[in-house]
C-alpha atoms as a PDB file:
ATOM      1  CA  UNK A   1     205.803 236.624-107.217  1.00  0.00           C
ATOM      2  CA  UNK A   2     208.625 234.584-106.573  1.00  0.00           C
ATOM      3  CA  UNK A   3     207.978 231.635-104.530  1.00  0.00           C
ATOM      4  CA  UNK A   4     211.398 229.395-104.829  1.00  0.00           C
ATOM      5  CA  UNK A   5     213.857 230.474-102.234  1.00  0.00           C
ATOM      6  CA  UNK A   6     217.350 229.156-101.637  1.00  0.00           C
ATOM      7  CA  UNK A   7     219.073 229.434 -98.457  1.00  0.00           C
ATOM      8  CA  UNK A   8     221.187 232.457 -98.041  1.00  0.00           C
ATOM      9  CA  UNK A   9     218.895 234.567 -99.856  1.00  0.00           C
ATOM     10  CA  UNK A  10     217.705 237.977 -98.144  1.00  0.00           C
ATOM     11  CA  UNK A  11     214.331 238.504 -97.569  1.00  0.00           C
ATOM     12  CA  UNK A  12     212.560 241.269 -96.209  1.00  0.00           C
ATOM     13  CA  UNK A  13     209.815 240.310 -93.600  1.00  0.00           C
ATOM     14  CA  UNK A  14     206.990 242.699 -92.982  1.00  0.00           C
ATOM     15  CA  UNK A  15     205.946 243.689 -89.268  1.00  0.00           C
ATOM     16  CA  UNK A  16     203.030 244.805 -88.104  1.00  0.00           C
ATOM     17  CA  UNK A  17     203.168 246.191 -84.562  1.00  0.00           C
ATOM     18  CA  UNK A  18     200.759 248.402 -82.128  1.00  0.00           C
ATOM     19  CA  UNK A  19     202.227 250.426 -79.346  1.00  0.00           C
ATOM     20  CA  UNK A  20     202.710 253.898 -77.762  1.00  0.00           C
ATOM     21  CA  UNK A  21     205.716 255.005 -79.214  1.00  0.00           C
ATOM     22  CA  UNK A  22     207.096 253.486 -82.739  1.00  0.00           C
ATOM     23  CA  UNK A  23     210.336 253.306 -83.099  1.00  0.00           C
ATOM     24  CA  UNK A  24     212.935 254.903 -85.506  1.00  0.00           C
ATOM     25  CA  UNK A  25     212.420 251.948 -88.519  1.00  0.00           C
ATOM     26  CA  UNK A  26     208.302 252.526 -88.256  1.00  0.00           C
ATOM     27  CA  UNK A  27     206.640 253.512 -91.608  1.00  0.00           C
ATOM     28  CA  UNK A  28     202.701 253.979 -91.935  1.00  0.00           C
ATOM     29  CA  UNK A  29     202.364 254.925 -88.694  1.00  0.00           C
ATOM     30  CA  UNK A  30     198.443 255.426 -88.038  1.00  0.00           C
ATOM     31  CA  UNK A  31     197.189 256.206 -84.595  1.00  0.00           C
ATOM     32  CA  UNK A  32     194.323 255.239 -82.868  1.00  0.00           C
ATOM     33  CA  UNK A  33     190.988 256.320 -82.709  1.00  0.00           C
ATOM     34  CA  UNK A  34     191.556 257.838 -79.436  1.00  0.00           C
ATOM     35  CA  UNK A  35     195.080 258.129 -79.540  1.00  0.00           C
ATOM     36  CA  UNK A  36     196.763 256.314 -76.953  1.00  0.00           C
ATOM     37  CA  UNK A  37     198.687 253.992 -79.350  1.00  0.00           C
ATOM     38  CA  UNK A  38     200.021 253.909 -82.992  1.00  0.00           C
ATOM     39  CA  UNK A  39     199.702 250.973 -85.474  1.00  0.00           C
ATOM     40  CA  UNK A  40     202.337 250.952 -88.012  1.00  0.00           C
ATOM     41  CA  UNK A  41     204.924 248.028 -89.939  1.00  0.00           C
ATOM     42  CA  UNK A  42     208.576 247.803 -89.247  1.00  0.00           C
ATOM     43  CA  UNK A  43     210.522 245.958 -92.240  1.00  0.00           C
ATOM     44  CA  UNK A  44     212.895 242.633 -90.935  1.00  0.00           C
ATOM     45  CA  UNK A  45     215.760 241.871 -92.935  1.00  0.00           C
ATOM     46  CA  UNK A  46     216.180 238.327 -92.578  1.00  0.00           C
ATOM     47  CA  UNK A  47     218.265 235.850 -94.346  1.00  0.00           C
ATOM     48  CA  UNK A  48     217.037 232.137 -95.874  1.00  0.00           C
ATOM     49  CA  UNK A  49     218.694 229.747 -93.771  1.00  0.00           C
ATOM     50  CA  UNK A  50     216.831 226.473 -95.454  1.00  0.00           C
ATOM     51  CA  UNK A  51     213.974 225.217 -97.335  1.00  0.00           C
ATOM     52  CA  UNK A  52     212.167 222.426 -95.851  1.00  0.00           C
ATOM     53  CA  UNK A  53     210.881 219.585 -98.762  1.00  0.00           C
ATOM     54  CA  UNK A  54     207.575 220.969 -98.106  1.00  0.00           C
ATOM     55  CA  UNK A  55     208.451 224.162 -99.074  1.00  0.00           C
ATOM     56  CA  UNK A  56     208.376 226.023 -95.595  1.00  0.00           C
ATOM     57  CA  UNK A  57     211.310 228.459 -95.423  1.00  0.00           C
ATOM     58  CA  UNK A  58     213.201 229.102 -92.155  1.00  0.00           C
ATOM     59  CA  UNK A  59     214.764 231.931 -91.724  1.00  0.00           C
ATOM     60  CA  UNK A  60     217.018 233.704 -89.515  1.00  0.00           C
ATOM     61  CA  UNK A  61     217.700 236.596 -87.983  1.00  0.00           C
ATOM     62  CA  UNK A  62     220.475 239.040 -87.089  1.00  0.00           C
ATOM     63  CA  UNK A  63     220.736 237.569 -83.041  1.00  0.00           C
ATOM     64  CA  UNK A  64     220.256 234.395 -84.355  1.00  0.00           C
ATOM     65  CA  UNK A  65     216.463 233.387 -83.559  1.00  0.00           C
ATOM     66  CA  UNK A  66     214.949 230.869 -86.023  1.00  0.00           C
ATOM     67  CA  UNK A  67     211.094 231.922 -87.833  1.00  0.00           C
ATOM     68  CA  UNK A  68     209.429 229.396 -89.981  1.00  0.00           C
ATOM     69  CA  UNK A  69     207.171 230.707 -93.119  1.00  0.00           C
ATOM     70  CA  UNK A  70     205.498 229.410 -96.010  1.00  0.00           C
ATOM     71  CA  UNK A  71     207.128 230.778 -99.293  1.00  0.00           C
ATOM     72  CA  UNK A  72     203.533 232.034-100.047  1.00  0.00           C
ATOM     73  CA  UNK A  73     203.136 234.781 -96.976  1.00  0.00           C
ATOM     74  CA  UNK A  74     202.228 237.929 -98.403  1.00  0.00           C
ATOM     75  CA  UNK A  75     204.361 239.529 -95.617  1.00  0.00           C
ATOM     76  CA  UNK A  76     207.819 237.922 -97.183  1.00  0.00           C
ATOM     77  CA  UNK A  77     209.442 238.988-100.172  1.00  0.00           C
ATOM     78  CA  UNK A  78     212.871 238.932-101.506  1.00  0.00           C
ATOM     79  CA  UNK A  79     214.833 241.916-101.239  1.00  0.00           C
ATOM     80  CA  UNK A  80     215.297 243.973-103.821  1.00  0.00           C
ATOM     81  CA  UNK A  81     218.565 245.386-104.900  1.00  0.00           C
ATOM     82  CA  UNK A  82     218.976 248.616-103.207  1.00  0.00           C
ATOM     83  CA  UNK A  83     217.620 247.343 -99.801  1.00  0.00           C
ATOM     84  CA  UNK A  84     220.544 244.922 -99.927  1.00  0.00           C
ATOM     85  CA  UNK A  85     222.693 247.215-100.724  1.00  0.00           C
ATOM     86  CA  UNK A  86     221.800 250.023 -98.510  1.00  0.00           C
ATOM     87  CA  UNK A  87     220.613 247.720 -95.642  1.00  0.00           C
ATOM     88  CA  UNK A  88     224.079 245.024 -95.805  1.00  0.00           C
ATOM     89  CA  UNK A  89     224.121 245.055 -92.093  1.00  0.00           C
ATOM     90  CA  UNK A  90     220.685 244.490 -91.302  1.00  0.00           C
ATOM     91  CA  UNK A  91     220.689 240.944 -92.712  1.00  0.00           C
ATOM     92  CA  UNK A  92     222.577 238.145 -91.001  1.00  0.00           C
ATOM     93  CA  UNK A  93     225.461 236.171 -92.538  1.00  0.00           C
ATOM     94  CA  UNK A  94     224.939 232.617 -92.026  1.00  0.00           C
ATOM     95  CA  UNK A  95     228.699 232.230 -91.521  1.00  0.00           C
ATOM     96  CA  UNK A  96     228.780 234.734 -88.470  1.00  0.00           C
ATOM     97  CA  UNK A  97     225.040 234.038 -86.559  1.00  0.00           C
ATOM     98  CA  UNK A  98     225.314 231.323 -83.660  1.00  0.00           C
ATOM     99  CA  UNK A  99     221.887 229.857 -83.403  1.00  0.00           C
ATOM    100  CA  UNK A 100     219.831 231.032 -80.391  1.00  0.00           C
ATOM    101  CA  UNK A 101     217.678 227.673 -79.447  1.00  0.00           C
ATOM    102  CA  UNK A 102     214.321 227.300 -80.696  1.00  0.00           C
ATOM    103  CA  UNK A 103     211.214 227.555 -79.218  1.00  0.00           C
ATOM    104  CA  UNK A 104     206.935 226.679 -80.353  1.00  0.00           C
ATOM    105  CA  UNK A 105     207.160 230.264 -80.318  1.00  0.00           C
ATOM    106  CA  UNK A 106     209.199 230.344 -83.187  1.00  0.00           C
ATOM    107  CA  UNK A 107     206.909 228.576 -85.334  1.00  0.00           C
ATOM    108  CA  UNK A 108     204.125 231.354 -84.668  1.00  0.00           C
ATOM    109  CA  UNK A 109     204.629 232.874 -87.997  1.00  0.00           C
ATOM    110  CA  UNK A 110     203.068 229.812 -89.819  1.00  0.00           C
ATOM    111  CA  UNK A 111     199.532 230.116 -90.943  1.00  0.00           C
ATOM    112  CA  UNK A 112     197.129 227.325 -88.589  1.00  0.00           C
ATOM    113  CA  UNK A 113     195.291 224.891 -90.142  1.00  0.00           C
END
């Protein structure tokens, strides 16, 4: 697994969501027991925007809101050739994306300790 990012890499951030009606980018969709909602995983395509010195990542996304992540979440990984290929326009250029401001809510993706 590769665990050294650099900023401006694409990553692909794994989802997982619960609600009544999934939407077009769901995959593994499993309802419930009595079937009133579906759990299923929507893939993010994020980009690295920097590496903090203790190796937490933050990322960005297309709109411009700001996630922090260890380099170790099993729900990150780099993407792989075809999904950057195929998915060019899903993953923000650093260039283009104007910052949205930051909130503790952000930071929700980072394991507590």
């Amino acid at each position: 697994m590769r665990l050294n990012y650099h900023s401006g890499d694409p990553v692909v951030f794994v989802v997982s969501k619960i609600s009544t009606d999934p939407g077009p980018r769901a995959h593994d969709i499993r309802p419930a027991p009595f079937g009133e909602t579906y759990q299923y995983i929507v893939d993010k395509y994020w980009t690295v925007r920097t590496v903090a010195e203790d190796g937490t990542i933050e990322l960005v996304t297309r709109r411009g809101k700001i996630h922090y992540v260890r380099p170790d979440d099993p729900r990150l990984r780099p993407a792989g050739f075809w999904e950057r290929w195929l998915h060019r326009s899903r993953f923000p250029d650093l260039t283009r994306v104007q910052p949205a401001e930051e909130s503790p809510a952000d930071q929700s993706l980072l394991p507590s300790r």
